[in-house]
N, C-alpha and C. Protein backbone atom coordinates (compact mmCIF):
# COMPACT_ATOMS: atom_id res chain seq x y z
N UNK A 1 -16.94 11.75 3.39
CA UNK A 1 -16.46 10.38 3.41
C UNK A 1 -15.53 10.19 2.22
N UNK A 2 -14.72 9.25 2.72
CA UNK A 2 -13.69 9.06 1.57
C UNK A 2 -13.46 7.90 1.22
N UNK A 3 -12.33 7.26 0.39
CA UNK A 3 -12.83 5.77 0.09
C UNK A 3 -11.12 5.37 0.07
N UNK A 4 -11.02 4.29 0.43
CA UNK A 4 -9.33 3.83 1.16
C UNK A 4 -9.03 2.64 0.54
N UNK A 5 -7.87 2.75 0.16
CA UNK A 5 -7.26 0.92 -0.12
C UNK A 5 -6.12 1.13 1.12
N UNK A 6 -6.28 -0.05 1.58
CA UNK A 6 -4.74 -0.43 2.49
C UNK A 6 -4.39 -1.73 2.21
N UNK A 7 -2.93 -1.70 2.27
CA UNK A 7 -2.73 -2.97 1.43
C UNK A 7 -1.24 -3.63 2.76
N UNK A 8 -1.60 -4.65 2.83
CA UNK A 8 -1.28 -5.53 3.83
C UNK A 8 0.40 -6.27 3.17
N UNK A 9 1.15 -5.65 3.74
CA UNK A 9 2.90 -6.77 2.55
C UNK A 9 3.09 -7.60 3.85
N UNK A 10 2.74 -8.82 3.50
CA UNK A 10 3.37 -10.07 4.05
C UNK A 10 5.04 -10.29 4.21
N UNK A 11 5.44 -10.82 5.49
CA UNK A 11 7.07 -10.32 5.44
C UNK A 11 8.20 -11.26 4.39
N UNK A 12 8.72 -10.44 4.40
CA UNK A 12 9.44 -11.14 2.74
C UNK A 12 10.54 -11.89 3.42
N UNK A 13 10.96 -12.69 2.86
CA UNK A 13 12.18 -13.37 3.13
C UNK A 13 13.64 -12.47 3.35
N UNK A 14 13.36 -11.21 2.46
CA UNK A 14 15.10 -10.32 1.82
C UNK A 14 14.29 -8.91 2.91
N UNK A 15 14.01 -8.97 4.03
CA UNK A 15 13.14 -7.38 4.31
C UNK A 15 14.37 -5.70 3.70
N UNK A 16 15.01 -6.15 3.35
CA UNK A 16 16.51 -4.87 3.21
C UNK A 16 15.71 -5.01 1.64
N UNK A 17 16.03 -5.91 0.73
CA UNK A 17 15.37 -6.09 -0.46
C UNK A 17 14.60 -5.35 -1.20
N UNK A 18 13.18 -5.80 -0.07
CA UNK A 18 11.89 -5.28 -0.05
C UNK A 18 11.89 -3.90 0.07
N UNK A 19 12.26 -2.83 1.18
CA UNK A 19 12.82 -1.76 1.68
C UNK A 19 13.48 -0.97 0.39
N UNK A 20 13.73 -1.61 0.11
CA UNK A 20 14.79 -1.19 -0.79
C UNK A 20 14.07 -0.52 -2.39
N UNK A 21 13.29 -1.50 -2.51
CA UNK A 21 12.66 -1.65 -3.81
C UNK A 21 11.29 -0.83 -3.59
N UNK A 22 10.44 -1.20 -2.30
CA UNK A 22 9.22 -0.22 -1.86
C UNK A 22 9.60 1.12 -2.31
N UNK A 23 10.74 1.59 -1.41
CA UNK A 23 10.84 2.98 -1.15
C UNK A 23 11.71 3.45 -2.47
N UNK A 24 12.40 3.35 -3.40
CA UNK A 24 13.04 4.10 -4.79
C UNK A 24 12.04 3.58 -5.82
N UNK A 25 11.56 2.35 -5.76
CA UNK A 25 10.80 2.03 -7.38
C UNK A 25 9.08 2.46 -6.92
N UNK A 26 9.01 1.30 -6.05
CA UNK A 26 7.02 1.76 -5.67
C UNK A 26 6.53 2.68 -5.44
N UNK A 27 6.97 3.10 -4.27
CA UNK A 27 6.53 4.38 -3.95
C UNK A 27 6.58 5.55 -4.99
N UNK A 28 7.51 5.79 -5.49
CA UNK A 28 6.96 6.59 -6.90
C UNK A 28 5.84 6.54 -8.30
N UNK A 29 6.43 5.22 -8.19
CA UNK A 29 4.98 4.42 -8.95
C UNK A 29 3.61 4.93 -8.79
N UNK A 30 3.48 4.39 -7.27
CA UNK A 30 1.98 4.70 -6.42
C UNK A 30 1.50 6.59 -6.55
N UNK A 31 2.62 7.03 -6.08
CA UNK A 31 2.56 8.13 -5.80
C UNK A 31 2.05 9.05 -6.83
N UNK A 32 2.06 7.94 -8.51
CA UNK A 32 1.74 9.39 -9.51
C UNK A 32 -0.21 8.90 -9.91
N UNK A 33 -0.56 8.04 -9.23
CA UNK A 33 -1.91 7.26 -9.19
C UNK A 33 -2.49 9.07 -9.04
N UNK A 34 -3.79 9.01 -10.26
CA UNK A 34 -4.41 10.15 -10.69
C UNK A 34 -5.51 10.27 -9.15
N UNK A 35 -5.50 11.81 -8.93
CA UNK A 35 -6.56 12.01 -7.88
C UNK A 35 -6.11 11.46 -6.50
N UNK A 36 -5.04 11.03 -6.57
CA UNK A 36 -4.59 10.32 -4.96
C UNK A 36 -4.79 11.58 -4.22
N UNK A 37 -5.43 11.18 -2.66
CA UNK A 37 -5.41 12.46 -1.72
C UNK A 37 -4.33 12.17 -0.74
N UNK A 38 -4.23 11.07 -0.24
CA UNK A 38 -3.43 10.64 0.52
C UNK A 38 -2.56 9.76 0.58
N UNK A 39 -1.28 9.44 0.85
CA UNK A 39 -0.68 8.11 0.65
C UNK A 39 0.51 7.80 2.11
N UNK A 40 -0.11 6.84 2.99
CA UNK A 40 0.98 6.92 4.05
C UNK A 40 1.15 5.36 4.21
N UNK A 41 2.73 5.18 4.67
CA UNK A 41 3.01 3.93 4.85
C UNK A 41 3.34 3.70 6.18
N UNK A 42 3.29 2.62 6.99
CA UNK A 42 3.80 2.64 8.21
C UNK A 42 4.50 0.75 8.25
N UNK A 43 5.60 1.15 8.85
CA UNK A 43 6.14 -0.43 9.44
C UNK A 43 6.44 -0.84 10.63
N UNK A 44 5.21 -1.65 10.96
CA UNK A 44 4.93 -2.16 11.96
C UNK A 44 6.45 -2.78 13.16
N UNK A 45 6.19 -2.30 14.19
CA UNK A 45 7.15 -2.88 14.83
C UNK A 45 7.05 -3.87 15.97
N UNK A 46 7.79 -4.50 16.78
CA UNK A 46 7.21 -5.68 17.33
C UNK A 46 6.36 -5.19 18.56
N UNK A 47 5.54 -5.76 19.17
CA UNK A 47 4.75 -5.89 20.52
C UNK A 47 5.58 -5.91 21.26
N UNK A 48 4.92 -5.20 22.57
CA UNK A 48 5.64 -5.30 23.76
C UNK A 48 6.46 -6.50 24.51
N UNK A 49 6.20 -7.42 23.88
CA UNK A 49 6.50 -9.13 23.71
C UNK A 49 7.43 -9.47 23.38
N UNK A 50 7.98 -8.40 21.89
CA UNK A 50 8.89 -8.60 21.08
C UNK A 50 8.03 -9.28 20.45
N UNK A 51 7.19 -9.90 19.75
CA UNK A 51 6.76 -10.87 19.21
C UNK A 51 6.68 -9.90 17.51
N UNK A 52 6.74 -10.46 16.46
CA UNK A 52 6.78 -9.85 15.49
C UNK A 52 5.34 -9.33 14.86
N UNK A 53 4.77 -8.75 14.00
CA UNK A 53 3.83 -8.29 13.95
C UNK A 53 3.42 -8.73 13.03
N UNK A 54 1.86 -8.62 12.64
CA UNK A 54 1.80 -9.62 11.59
C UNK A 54 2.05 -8.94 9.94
N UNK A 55 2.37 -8.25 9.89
CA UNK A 55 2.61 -7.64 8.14
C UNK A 55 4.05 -6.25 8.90
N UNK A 56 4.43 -6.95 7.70
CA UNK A 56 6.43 -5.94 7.44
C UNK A 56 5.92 -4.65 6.98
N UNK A 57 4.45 -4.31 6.40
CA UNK A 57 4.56 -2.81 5.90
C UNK A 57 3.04 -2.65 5.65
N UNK A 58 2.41 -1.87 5.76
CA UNK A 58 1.12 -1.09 5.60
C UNK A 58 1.26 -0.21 5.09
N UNK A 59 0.59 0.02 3.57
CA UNK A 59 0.17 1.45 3.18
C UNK A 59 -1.35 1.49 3.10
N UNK A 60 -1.40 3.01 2.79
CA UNK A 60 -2.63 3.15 3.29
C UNK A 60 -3.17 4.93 2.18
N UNK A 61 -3.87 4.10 0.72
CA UNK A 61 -4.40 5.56 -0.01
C UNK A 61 -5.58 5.58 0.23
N UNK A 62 -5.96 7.05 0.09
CA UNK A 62 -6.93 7.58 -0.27
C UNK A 62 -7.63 8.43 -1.09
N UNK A 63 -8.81 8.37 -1.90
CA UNK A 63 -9.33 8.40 -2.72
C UNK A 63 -10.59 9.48 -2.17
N UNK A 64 -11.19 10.36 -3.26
CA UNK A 64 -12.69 11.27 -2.37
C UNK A 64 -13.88 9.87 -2.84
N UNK A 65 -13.71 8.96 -3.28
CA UNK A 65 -14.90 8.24 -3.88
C UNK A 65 -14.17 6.59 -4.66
N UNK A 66 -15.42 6.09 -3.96
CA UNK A 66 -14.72 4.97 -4.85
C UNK A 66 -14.77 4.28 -6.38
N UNK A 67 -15.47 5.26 -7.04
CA UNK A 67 -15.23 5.67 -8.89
C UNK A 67 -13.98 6.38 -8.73
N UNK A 68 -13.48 7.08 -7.88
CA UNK A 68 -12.38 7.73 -8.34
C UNK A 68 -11.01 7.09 -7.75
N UNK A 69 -11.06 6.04 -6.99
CA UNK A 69 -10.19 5.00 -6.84
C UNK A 69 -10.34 3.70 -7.94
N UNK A 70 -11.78 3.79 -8.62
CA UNK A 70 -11.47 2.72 -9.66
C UNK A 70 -10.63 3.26 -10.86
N UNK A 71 -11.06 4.72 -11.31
CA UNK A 71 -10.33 4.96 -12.39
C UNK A 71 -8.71 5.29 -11.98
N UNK A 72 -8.71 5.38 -10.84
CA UNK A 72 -7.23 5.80 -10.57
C UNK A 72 -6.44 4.22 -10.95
N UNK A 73 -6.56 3.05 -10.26
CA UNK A 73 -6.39 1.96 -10.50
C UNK A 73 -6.10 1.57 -11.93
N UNK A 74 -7.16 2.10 -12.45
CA UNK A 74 -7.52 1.86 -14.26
C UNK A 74 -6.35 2.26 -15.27
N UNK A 75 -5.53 3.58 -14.34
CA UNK A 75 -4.97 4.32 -15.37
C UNK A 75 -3.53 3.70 -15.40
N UNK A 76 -2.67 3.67 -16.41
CA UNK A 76 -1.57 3.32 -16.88
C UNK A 76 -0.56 3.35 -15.21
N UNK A 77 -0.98 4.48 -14.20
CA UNK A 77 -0.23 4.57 -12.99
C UNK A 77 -0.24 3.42 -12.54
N UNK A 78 -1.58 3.54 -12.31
CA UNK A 78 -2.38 1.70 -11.37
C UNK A 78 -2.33 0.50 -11.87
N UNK A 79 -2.12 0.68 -13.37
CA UNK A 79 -1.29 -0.80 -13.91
C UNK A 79 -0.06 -0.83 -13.68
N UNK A 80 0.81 -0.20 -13.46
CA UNK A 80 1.90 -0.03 -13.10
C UNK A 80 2.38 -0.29 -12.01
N UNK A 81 1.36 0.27 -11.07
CA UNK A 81 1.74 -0.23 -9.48
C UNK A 81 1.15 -1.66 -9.00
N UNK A 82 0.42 -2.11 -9.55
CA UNK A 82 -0.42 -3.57 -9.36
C UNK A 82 0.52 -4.46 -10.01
N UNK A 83 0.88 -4.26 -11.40
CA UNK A 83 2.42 -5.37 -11.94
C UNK A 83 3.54 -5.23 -11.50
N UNK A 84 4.53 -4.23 -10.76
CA UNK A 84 5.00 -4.07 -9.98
C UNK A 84 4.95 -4.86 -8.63
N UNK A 85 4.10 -5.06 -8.38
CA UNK A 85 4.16 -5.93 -7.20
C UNK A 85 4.65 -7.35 -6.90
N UNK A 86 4.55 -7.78 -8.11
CA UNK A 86 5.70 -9.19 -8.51
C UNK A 86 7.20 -8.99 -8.27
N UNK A 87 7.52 -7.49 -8.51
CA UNK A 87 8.72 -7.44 -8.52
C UNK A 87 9.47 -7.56 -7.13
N UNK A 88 8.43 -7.58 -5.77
CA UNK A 88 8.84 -7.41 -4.44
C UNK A 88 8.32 -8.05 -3.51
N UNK A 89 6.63 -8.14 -3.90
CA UNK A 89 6.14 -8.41 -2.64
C UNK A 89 5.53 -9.92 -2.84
N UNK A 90 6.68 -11.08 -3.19
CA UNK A 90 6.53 -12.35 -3.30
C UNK A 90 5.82 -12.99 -1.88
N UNK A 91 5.81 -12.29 -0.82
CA UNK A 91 5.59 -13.25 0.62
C UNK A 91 4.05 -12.99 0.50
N UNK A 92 3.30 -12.52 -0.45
CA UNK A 92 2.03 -12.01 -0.71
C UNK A 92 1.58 -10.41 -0.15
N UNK A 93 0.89 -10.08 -0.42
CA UNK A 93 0.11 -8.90 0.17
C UNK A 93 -1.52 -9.41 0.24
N UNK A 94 -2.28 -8.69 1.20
CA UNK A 94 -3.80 -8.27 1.06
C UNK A 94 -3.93 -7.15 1.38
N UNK A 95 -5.24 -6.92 0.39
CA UNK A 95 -5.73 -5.77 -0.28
C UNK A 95 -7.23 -5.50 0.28
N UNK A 96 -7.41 -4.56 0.61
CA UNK A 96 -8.63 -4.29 1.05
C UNK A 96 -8.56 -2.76 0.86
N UNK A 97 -10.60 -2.61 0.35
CA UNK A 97 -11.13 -1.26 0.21
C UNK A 97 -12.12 -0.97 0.96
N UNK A 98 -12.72 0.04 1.05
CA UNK A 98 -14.21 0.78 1.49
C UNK A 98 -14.04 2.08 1.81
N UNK A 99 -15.12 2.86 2.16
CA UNK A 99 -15.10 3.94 2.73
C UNK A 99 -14.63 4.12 3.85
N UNK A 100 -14.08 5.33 4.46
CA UNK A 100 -13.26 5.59 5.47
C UNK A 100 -13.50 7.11 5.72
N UNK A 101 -13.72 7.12 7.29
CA UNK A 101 -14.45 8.21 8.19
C UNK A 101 -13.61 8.88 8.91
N UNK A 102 -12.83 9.77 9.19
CA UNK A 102 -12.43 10.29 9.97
C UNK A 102 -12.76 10.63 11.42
N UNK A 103 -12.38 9.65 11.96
CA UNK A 103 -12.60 9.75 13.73
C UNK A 103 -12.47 11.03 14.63
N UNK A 104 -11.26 11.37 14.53
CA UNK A 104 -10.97 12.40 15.26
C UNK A 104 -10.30 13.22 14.07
């Protein structure tokens, strides 16, 4: 078992902006978070409806434990990527953790 943050970006007003700033500043940021096992992002696209979806971007880390997602958080990386987030993701984000099972 492993232990997951996925973090929910609410759609921004500037999405080119956002895009912009995720992928050259954050994502490197995130990416040097101590012990990370995994790190994938995905952007949601509309329903068969066309109807828009409800969050512009999902990432999605993982951690072997969730002491080792607190200290990852803890470390100068994870302050980094948590104050950072002012710099982009004004339309809000949510944040959610727990353990996470591999289905298939």
């Amino acid at each position: 078992m492993s232990y997951q943050l996925t973090v929910l970006y609410h759609h921004p007003a500037d999405a080119a902006a956002f895009d912009k700033h995720y992928d050259e500043v954050h994502t490197p940021i995130a990416g040097k978070l101590p012990d990370l096992r995994s790190f994938s992002v995905s952007r949601p696209q509309p329903g068969p409806d066309g109807a828009q979806p409800a969050y512009h971007l999902v990432a999605v880390l993982t951690w072997d434990s969730a002491e080792a997602m607190g200290a990852s958080m803890s470390s100068d990386a994870g302050k980094a990527a948590v104050a950072d987030l002012g710099n982009f993701a004004g339309a809000g984000v949510t944040m959610l953790t727990g353990p996470s099972d591999a289905v298939v």
